[in-house]
N, C-alpha and C. Protein backbone atom coordinates (compact mmCIF):
# COMPACT_ATOMS: atom_id res chain seq x y z
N UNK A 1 116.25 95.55 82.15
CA UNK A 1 115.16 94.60 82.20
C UNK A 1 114.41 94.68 80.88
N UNK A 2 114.40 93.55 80.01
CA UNK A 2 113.83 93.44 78.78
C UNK A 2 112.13 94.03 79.34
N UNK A 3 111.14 93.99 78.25
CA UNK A 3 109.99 93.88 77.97
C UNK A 3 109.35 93.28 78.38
N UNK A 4 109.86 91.85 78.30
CA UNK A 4 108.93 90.73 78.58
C UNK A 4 108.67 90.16 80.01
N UNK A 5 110.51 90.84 80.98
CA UNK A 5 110.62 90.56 82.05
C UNK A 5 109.71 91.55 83.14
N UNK A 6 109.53 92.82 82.64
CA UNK A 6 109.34 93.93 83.30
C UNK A 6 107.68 93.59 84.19
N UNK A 7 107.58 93.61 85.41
CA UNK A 7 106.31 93.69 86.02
C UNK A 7 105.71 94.08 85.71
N UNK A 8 104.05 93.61 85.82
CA UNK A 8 102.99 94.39 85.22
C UNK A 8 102.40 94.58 85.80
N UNK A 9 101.78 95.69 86.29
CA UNK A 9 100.96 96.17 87.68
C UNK A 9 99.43 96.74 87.11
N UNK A 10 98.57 96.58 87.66
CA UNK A 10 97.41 97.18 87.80
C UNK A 10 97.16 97.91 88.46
N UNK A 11 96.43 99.53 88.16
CA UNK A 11 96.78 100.59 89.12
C UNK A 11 95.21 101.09 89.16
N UNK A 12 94.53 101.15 90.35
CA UNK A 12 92.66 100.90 90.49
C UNK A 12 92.80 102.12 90.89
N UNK A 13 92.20 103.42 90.49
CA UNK A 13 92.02 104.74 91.33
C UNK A 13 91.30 105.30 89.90
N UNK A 14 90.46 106.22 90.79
CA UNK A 14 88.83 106.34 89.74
C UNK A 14 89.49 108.31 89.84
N UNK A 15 90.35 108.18 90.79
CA UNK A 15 90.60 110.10 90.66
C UNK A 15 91.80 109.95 89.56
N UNK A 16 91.60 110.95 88.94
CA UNK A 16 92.86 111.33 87.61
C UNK A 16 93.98 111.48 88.06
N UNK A 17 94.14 112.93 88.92
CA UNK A 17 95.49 113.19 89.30
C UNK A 17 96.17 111.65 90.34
N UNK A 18 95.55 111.37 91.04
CA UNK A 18 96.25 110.07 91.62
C UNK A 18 96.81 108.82 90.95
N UNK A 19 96.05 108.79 89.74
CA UNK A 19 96.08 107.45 88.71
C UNK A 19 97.22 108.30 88.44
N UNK A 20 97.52 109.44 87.24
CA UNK A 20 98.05 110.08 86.76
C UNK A 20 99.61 109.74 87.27
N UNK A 21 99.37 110.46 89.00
CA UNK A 21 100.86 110.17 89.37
C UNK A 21 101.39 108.59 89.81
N UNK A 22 100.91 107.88 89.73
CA UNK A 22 101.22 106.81 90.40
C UNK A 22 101.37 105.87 89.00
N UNK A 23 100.69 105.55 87.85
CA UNK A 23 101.09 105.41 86.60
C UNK A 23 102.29 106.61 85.94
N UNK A 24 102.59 107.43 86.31
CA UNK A 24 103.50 107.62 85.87
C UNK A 24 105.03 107.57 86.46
N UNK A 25 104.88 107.82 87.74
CA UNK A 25 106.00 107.07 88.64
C UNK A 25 106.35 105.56 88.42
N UNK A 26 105.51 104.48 88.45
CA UNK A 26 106.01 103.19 87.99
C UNK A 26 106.29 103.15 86.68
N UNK A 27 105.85 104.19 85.47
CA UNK A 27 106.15 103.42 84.12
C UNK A 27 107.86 103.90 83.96
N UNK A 28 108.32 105.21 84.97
CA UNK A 28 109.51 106.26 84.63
C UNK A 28 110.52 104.78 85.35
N UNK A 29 110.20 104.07 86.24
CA UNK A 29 110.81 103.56 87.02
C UNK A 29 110.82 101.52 86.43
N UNK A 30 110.13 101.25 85.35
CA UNK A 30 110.27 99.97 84.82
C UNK A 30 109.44 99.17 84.73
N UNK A 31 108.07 99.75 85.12
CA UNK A 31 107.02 98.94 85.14
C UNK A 31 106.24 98.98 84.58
N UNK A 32 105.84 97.60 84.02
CA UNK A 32 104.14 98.22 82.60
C UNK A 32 103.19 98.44 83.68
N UNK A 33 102.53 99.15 83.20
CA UNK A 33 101.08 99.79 84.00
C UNK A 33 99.96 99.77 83.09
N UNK A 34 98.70 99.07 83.52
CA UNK A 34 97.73 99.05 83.00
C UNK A 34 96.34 100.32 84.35
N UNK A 35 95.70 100.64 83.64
CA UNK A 35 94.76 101.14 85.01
C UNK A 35 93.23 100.61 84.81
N UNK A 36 92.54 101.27 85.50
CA UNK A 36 91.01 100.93 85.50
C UNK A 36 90.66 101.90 86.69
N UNK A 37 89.33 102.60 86.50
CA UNK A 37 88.62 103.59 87.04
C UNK A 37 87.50 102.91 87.53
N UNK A 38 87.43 102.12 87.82
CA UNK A 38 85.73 101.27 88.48
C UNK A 38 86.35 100.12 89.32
N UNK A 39 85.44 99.78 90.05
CA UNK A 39 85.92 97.87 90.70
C UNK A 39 85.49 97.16 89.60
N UNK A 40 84.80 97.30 88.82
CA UNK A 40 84.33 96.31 87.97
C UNK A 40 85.25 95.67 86.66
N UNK A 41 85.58 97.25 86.20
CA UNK A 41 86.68 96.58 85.21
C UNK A 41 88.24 96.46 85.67
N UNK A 42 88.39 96.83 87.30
CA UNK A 42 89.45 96.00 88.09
C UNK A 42 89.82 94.63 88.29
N UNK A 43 88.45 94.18 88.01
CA UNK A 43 88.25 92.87 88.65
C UNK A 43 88.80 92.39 86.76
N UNK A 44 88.04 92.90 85.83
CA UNK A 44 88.04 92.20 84.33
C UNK A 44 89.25 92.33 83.98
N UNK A 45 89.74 93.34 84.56
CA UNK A 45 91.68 93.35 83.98
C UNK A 45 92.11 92.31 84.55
N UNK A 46 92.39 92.22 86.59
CA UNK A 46 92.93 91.30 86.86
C UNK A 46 92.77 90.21 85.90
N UNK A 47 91.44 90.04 86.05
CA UNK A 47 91.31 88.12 85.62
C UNK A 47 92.11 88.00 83.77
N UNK A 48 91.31 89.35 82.88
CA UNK A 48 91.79 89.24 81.46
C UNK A 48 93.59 89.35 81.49
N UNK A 49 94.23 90.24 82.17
CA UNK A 49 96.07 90.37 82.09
C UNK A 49 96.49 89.90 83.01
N UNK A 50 96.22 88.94 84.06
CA UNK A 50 97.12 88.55 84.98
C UNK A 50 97.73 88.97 85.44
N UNK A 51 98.27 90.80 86.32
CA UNK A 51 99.27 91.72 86.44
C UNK A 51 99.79 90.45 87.98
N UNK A 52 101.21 91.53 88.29
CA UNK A 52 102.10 91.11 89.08
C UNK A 52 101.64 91.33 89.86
N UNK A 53 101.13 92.48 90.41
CA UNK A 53 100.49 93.54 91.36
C UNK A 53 99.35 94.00 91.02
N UNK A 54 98.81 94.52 92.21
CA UNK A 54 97.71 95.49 91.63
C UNK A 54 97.57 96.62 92.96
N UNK A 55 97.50 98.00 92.10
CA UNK A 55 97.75 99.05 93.57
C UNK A 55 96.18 99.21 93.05
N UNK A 56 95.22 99.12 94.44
CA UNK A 56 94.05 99.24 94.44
C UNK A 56 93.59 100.62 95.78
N UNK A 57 92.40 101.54 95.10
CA UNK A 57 92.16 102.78 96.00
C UNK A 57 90.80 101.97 96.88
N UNK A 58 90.59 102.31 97.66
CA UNK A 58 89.06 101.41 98.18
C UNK A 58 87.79 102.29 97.70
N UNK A 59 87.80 103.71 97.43
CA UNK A 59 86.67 104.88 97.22
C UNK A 59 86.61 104.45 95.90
N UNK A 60 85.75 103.48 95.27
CA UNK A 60 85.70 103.33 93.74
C UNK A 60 84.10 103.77 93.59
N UNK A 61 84.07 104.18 92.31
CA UNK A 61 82.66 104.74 92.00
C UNK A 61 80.93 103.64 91.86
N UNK A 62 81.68 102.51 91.62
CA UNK A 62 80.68 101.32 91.90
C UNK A 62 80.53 100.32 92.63
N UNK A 63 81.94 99.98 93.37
CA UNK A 63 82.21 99.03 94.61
C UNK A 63 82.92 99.15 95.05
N UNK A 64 83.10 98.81 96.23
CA UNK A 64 83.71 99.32 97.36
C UNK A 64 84.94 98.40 97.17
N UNK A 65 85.92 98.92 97.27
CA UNK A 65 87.41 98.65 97.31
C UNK A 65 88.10 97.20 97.70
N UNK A 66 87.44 96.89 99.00
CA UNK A 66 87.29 96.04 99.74
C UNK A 66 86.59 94.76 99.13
N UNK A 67 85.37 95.07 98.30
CA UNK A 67 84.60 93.97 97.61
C UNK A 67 85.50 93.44 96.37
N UNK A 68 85.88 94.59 95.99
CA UNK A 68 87.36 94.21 95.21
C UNK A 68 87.79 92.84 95.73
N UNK A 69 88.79 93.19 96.31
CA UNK A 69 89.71 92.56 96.82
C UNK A 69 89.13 91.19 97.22
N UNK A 70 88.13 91.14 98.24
CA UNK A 70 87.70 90.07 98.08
C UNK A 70 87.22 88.79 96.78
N UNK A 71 86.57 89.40 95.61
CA UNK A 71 86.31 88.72 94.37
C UNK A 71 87.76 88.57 93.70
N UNK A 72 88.90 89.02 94.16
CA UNK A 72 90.01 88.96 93.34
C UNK A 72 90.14 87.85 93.83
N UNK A 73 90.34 87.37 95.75
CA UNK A 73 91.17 86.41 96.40
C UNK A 73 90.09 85.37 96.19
N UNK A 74 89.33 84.92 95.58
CA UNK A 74 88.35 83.95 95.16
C UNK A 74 89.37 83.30 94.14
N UNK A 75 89.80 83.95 93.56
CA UNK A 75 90.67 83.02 92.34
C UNK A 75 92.28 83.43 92.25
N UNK A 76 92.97 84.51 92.89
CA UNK A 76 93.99 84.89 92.63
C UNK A 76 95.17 85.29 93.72
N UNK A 77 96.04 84.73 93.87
CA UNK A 77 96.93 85.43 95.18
C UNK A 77 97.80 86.08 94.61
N UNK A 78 97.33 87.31 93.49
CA UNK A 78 98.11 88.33 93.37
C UNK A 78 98.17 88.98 94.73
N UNK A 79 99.45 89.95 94.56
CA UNK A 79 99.51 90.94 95.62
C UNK A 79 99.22 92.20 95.17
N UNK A 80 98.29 92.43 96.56
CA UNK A 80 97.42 93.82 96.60
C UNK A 80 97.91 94.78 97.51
N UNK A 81 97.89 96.22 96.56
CA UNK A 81 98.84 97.12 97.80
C UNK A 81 97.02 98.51 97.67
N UNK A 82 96.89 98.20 98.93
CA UNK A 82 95.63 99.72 99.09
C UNK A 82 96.51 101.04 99.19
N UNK A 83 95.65 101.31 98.56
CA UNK A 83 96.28 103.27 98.50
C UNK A 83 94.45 103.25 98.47
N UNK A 84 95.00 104.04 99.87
CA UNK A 84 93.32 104.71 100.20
C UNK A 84 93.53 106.15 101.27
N UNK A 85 92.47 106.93 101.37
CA UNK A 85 92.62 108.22 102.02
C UNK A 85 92.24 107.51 103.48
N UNK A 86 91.15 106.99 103.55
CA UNK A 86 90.55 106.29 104.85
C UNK A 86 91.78 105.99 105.63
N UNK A 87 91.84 106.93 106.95
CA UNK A 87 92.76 106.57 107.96
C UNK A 87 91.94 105.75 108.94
N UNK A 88 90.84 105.32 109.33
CA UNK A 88 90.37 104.67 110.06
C UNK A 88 91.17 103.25 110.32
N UNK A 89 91.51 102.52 111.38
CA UNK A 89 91.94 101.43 111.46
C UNK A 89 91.15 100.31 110.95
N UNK A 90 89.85 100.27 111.40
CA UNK A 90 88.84 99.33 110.66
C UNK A 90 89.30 99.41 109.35
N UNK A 91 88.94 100.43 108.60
CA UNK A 91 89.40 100.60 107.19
C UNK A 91 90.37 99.50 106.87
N UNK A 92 91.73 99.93 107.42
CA UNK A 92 92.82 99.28 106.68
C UNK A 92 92.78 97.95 107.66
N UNK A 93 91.94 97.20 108.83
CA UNK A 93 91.71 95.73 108.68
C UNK A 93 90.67 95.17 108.36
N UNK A 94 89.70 95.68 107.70
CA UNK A 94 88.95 95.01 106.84
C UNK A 94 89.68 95.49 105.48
N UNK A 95 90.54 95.89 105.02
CA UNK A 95 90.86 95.62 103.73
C UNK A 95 91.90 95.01 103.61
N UNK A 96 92.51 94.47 104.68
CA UNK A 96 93.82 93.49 105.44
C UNK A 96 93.34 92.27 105.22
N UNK A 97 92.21 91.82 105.94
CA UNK A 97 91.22 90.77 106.51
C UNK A 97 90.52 90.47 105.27
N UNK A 98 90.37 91.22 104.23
CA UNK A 98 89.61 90.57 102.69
C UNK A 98 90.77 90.20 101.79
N UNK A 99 92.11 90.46 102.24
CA UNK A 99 93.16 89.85 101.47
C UNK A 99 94.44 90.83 100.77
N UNK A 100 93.80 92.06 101.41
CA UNK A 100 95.38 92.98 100.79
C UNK A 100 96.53 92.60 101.49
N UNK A 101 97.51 93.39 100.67
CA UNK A 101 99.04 92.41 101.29
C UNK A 101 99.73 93.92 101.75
N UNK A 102 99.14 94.91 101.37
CA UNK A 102 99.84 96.38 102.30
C UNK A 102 98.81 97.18 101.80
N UNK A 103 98.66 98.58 102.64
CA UNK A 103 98.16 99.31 102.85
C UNK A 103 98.70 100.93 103.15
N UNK A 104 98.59 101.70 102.18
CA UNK A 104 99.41 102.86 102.15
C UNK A 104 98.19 104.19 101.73
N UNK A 105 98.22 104.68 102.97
CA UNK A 105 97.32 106.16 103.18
C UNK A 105 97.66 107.31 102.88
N UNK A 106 97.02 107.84 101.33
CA UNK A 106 97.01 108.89 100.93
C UNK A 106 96.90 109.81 101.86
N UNK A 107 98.05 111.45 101.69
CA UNK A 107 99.19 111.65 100.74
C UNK A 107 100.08 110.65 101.46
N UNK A 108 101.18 109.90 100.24
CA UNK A 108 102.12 109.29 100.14
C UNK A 108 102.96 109.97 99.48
N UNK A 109 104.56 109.57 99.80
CA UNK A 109 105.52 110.23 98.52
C UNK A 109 105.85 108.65 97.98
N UNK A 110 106.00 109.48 96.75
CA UNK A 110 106.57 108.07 95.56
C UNK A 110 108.04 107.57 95.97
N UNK A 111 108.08 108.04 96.43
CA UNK A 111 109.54 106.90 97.24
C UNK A 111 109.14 105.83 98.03
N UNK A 112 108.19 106.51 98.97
CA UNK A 112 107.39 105.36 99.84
C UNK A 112 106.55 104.29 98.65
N UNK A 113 105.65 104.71 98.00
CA UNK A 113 105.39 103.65 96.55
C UNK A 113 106.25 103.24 96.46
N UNK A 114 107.03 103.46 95.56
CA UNK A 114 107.97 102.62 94.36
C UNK A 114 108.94 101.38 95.76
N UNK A 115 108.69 102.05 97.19
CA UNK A 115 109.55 101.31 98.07
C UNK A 115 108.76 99.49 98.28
N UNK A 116 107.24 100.18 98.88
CA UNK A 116 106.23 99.33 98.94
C UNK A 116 106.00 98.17 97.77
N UNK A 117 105.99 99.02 96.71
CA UNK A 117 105.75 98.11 95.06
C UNK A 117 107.02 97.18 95.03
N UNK A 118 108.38 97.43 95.35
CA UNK A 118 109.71 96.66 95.51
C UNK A 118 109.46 95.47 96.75
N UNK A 119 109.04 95.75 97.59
CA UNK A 119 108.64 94.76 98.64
C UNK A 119 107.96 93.92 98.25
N UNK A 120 106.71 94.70 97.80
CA UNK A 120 105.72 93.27 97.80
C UNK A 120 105.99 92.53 96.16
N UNK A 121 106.91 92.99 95.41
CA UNK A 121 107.33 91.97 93.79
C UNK A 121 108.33 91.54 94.65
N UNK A 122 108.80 91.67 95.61
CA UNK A 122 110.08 90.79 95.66
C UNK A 122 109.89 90.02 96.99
N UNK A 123 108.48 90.06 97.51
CA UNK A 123 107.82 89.02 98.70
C UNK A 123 106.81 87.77 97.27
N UNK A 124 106.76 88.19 96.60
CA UNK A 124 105.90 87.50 95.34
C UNK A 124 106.77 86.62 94.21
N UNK A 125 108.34 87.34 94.10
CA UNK A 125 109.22 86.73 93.45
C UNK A 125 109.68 87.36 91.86
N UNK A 126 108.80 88.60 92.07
CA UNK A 126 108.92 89.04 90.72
C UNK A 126 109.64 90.62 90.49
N UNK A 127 110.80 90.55 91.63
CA UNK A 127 111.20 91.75 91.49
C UNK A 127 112.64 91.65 90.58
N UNK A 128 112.49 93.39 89.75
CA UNK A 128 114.57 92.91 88.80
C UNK A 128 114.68 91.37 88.09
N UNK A 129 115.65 91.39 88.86
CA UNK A 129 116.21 90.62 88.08
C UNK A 129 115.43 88.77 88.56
N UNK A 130 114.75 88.66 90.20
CA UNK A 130 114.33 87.59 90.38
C UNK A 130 113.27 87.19 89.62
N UNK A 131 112.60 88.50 88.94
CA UNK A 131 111.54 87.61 88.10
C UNK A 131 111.94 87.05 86.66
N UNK A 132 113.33 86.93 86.39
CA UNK A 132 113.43 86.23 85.03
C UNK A 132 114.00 84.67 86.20
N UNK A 133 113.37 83.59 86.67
CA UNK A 133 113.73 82.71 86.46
C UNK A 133 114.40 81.42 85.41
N UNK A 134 115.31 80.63 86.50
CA UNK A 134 115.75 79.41 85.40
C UNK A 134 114.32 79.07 84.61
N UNK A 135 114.70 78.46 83.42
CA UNK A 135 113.40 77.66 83.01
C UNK A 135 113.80 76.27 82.87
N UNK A 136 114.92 75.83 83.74
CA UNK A 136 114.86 74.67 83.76
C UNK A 136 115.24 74.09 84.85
N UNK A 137 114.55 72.85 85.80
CA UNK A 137 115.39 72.40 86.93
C UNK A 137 116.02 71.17 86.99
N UNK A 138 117.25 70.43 87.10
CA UNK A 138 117.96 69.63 87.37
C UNK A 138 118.14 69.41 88.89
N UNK A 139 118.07 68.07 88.65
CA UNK A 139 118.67 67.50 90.45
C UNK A 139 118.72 65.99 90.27
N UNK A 140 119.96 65.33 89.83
CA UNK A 140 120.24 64.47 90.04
C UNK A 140 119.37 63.89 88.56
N UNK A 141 118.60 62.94 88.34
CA UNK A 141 118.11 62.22 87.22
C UNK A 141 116.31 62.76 87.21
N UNK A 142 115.76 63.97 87.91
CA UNK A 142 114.84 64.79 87.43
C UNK A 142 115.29 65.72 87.09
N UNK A 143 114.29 66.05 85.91
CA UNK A 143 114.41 67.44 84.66
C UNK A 143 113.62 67.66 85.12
N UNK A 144 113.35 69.30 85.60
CA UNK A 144 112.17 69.86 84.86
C UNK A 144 111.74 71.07 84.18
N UNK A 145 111.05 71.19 82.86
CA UNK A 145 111.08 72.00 82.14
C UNK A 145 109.93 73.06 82.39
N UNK A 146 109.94 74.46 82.97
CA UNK A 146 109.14 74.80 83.65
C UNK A 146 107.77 75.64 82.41
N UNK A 147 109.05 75.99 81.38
CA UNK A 147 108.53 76.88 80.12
C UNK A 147 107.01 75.65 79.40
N UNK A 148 107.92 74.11 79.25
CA UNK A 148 106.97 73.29 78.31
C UNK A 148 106.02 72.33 79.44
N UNK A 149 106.08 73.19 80.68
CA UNK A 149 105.60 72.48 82.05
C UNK A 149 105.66 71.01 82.41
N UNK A 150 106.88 70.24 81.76
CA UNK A 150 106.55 68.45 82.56
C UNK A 150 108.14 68.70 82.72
N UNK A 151 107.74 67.59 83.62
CA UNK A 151 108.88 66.62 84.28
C UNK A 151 109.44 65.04 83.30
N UNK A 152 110.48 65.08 84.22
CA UNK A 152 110.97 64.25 83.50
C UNK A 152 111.98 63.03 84.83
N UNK A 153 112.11 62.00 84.82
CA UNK A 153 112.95 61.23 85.64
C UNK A 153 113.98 60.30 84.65
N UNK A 154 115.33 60.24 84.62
CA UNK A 154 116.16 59.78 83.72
C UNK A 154 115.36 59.66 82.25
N UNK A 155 115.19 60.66 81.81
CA UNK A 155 114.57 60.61 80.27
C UNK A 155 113.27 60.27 80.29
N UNK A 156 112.67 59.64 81.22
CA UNK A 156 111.29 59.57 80.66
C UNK A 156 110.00 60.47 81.33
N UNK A 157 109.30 60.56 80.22
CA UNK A 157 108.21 61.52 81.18
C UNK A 157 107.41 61.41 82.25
N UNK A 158 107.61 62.37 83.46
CA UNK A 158 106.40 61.73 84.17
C UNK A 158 105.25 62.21 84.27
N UNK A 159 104.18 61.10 84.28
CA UNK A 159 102.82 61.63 84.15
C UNK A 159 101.63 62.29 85.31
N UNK A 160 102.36 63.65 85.10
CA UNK A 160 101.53 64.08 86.59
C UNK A 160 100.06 64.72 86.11
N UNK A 161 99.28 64.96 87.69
CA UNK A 161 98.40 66.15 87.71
C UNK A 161 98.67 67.18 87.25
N UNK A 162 98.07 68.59 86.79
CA UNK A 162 97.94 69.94 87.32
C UNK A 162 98.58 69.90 88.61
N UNK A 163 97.86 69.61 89.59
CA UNK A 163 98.37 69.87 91.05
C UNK A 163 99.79 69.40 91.70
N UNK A 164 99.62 68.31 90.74
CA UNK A 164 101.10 67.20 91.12
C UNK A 164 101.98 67.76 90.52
N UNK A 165 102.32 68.27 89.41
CA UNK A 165 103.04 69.31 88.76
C UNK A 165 103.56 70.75 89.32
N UNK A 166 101.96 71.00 89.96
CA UNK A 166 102.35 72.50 90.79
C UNK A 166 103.39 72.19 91.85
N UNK A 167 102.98 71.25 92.64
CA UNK A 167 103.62 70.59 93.89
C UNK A 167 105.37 70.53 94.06
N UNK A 168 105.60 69.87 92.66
CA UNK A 168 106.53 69.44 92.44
C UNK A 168 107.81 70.46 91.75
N UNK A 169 106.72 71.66 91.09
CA UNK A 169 107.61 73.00 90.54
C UNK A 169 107.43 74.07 92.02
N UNK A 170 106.30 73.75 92.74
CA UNK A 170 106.74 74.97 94.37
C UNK A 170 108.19 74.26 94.99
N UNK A 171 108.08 72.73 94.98
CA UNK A 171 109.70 72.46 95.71
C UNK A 171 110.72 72.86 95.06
N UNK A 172 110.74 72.01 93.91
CA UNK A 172 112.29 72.71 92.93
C UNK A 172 112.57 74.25 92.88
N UNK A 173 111.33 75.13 93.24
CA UNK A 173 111.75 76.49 93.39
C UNK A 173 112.36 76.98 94.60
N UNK A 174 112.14 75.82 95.36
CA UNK A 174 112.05 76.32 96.42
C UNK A 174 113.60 74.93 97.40
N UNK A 175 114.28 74.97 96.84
CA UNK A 175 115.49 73.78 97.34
C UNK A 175 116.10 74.08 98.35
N UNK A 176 116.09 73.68 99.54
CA UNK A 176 117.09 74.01 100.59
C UNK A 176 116.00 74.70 101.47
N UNK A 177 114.74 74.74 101.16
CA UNK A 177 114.26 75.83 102.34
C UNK A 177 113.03 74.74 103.00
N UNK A 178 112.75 75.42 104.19
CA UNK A 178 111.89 74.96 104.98
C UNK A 178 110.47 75.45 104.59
N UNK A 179 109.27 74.93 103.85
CA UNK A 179 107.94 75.15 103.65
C UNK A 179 107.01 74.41 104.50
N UNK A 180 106.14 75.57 104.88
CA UNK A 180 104.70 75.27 106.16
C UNK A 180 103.68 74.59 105.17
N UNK A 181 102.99 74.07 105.76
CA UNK A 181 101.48 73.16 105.22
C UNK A 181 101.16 74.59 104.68
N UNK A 182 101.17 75.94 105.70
CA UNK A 182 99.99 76.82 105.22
C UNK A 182 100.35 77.38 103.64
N UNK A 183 101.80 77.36 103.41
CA UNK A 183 102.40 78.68 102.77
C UNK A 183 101.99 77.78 101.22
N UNK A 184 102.33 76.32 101.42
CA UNK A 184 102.34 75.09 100.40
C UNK A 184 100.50 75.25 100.16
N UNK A 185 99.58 74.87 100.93
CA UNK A 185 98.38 75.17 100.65
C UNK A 185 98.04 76.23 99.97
N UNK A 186 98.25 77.31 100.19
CA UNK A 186 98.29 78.99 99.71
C UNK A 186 98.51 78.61 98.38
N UNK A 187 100.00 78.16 97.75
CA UNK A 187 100.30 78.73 96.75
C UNK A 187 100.08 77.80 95.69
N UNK A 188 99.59 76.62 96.47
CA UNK A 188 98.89 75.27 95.39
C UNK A 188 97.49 76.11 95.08
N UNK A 189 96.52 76.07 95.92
CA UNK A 189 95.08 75.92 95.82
C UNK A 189 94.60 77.33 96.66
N UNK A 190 95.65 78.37 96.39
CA UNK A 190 95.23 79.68 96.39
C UNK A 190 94.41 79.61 97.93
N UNK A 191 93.57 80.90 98.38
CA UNK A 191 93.19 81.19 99.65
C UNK A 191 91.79 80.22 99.54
């Protein structure tokens, strides 16, 4: 997996040894890793690097884990994996219920990680080898070029929305399959 293809994860834990091992298990295993020790500059990475993932702890030293997650799903349906000590059930459904996509209770072994982190890039589309997509789609007398983002119908351009564009690159990704109002809403115009 080149450089450019390789996932980029965000890894939120304010304790050393936990950041420590969990950034170093994904970088041994193919993944860029960025971290952050606060919710605050969790939130400024997400939005500034766009990661694939983000493994988030909920015990952060200025906001609560959970508030996280929520200000992320305001603008982003990255996938969020909690690594938190809190065994309480509340715990892990209010941090379910603000928008994480798994939940994994310290101690963990890094098999169980690196298993979890494979699930949810490859429930997202960005695992190996699925995240180097075509960059181009054909079907009959539509082009579309996903890299220079337009469409095209027998040579000429067509003049879409933002949205009409999104619309039209979720189907071509998506050919032969059956899509819900909800899943199509979701991944147009986010939560």
């Amino acid at each position: 997996m080149s450089e450019a293809t390789r996932p980029h994860i965000l890894v939120v834990e304010d304790d050393p040894a936990v950041r420590n091992l969990v950034t170093t298990a994904l970088g041994l295993h193919g993944y860029d890793v960025e971290k952050a020790e606060t919710g605050e500059l969790a939130i400024m990475e997400a939005a500034s690097r766009n990661p694939d993932l983000i493994m988030l702890d909920l015990g952060l030293p200025d906001i609560d884990g959970v508030e996280v997650i929520a200000k992320i799903r305001s603008w982003s349906a990255v996938p969020i994996i909690v690594i938190s000590a809190r065994i309480e059930d509340s715990d892990k459904i209010g941090a379910l219920d603000a928008g994480a996509d798994d939940y994994l209770t310290k101690p963990f072994s890094v098999e169980e990680l690196l298993a979890r982190v494979r699930a949810s890039l490859r429930r997202s589309g960005m695992a190996g080898t699925d995240a180097v997509e075509a960059s181009t789609f054909d079907n009959g007398p539509l082009h579309i070029d996903f890299a220079a983002g337009c469409a095209s119908v027998a040579g000429r351009e067509l003049q879409l929305t933002p949205t009409e564009y999104k619309l039209l690159a979720l189907l071509a990704k998506n050919v032969g399959k059956v899509l819900t109002h909800t899943f199509i809403t979701h991944e147009i115009w986010g939560t």
